[in-house]
C-alpha atoms as a PDB file:
ATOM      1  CA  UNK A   1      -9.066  13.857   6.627  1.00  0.00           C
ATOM      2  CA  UNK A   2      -7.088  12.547   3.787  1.00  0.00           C
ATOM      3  CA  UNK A   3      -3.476  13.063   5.016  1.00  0.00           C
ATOM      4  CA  UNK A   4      -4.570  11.381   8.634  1.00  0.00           C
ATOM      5  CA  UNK A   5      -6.213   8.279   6.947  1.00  0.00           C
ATOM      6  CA  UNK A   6      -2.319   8.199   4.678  1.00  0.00           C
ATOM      7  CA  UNK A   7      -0.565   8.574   8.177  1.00  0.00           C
ATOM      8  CA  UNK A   8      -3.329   5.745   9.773  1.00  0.00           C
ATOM      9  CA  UNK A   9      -2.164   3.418   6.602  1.00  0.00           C
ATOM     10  CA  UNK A  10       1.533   4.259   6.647  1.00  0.00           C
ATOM     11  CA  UNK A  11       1.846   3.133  10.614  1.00  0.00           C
ATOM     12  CA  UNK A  12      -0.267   0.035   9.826  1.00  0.00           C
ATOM     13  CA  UNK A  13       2.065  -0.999   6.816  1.00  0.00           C
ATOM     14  CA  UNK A  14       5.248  -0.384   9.104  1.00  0.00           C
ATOM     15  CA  UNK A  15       3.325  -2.380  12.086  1.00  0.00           C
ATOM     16  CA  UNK A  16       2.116  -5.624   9.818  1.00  0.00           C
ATOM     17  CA  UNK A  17       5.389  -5.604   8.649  1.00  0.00           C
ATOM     18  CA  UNK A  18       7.248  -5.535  11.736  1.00  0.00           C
ATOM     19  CA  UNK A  19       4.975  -7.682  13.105  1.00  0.00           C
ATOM     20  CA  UNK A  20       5.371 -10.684  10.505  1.00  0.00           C
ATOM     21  CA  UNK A  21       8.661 -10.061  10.747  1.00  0.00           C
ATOM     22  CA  UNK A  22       9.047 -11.027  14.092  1.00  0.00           C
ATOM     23  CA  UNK A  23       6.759 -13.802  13.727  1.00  0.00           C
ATOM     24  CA  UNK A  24       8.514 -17.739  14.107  1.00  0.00           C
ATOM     25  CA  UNK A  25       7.870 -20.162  11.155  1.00  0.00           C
ATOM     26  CA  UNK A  26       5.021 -22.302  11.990  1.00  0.00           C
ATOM     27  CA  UNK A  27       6.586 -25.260   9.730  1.00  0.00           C
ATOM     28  CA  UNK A  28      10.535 -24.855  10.590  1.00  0.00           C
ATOM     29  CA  UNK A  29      11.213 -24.156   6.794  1.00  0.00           C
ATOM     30  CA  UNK A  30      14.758 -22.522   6.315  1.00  0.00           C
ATOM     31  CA  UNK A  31      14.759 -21.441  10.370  1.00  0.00           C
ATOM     32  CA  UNK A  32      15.009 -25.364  11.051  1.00  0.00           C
ATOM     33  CA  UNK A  33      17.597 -26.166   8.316  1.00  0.00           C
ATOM     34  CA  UNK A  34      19.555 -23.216  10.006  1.00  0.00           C
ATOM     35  CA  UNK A  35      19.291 -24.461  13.507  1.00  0.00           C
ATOM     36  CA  UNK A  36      16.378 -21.764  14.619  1.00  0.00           C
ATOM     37  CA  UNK A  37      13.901 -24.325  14.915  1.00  0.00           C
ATOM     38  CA  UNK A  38      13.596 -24.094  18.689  1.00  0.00           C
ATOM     39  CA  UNK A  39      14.931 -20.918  19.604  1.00  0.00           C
ATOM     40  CA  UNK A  40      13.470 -18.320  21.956  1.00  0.00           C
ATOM     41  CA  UNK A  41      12.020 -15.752  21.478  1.00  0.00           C
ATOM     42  CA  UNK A  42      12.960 -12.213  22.534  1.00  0.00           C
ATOM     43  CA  UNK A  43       9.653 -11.185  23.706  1.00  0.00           C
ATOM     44  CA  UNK A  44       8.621 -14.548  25.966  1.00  0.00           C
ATOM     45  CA  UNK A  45       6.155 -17.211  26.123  1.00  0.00           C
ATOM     46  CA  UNK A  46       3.008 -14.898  24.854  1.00  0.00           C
ATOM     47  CA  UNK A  47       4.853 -13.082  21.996  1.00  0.00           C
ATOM     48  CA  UNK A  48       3.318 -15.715  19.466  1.00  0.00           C
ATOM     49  CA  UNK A  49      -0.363 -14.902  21.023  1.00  0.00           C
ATOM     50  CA  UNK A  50       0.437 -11.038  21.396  1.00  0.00           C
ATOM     51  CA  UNK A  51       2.120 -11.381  17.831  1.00  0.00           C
ATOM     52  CA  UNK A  52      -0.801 -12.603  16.271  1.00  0.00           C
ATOM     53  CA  UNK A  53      -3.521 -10.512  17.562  1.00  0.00           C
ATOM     54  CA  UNK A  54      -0.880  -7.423  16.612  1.00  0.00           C
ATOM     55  CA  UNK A  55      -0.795  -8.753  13.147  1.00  0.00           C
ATOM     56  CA  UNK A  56      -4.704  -9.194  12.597  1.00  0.00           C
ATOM     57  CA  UNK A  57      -5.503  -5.600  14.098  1.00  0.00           C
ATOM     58  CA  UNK A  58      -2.636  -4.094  12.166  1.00  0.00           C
ATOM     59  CA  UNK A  59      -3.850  -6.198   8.769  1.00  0.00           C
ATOM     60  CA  UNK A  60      -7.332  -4.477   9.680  1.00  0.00           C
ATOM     61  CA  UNK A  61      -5.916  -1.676   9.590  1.00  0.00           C
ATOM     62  CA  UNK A  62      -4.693  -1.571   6.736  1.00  0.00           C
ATOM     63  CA  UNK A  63      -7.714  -2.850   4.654  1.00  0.00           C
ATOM     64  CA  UNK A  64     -10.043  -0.879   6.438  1.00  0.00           C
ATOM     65  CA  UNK A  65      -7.520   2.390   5.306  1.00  0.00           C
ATOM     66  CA  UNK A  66      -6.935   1.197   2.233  1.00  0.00           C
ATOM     67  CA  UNK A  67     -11.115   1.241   1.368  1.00  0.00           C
ATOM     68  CA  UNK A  68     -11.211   4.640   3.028  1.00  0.00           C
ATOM     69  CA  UNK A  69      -8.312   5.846   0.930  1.00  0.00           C
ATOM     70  CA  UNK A  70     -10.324   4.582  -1.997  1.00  0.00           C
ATOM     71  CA  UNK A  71     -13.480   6.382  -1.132  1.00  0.00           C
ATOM     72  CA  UNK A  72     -12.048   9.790  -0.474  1.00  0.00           C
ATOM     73  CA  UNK A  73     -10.158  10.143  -3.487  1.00  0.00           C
ATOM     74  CA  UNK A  74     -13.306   8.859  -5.891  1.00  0.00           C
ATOM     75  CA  UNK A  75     -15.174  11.787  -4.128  1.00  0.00           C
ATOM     76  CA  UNK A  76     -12.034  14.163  -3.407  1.00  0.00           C
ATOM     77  CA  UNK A  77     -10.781  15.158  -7.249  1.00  0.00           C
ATOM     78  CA  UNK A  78     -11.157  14.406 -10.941  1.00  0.00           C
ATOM     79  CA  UNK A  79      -8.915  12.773 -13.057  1.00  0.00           C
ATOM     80  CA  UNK A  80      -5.664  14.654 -13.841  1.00  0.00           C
ATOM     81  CA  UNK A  81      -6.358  14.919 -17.632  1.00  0.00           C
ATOM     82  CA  UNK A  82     -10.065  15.822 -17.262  1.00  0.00           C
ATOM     83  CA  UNK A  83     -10.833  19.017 -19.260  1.00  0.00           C
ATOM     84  CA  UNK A  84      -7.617  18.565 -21.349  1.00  0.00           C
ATOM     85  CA  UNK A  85      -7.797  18.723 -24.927  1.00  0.00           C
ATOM     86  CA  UNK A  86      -6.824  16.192 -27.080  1.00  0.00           C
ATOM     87  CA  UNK A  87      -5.181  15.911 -30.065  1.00  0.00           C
ATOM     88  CA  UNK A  88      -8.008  15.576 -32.248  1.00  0.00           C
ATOM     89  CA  UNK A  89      -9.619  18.406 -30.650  1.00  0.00           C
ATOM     90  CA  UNK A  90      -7.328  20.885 -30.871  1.00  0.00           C
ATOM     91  CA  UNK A  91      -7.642  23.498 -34.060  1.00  0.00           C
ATOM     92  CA  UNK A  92      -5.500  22.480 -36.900  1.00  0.00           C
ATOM     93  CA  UNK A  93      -2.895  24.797 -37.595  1.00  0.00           C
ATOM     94  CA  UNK A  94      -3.149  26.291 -41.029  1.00  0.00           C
ATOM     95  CA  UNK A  95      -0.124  24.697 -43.163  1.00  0.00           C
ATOM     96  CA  UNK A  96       1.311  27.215 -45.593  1.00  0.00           C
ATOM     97  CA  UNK A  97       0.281  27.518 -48.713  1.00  0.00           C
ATOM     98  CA  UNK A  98       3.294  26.711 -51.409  1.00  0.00           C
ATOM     99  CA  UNK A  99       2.607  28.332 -54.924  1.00  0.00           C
ATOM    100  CA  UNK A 100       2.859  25.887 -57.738  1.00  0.00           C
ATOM    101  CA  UNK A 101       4.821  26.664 -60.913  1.00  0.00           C
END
């Protein structure tokens, strides 16, 4: 269950980012200093509507498995240094005894 909900998050990460990516500046910004201002787009007239709904599913997608990630691995394991010792717990070493003259 774990590893699918990691491979669910990794493709939503790679789609949101391809997917803003892709996206054309709503205020011109650097694409209309550079001359992009106006330019077409590679996937058509819909690709900002298609673009958008791909974004919010994808963005869902990756909150909903990032709270699932969270979940699972409060209830999956314990802390890596549970049941260590530390320092002050562990038995002090008897330090040699050095006879005085």
């Amino acid at each position: 269950m774990y590893a699918l909900v990691i491979v669910i998050h990794i493709i939503a990460c790679f789609i949101l980012i391809a997917a803003i990516l892709l996206q054309s500046g709503k205020g011109g910004g650097l694409a209309g200093l550079l001359g992009g201002g106006e330019s077409q787009t590679i996937f058509g007239s819909r690709a900002s509507t298609f673009l958008t709904r791909l974004t919010t599913i994808a963005a869902i997608a990756f909150l909903l498995s990032c709270v699932s990630l969270t979940v699972i691995s409060s209830q999956r394991g314990k802390s890596l240094l549970e049941g260590k010792r530390t320092v002050s717990e562990e038995p002090a070493e008897a330090e040699p005894q050095v006879p005085q003259e």
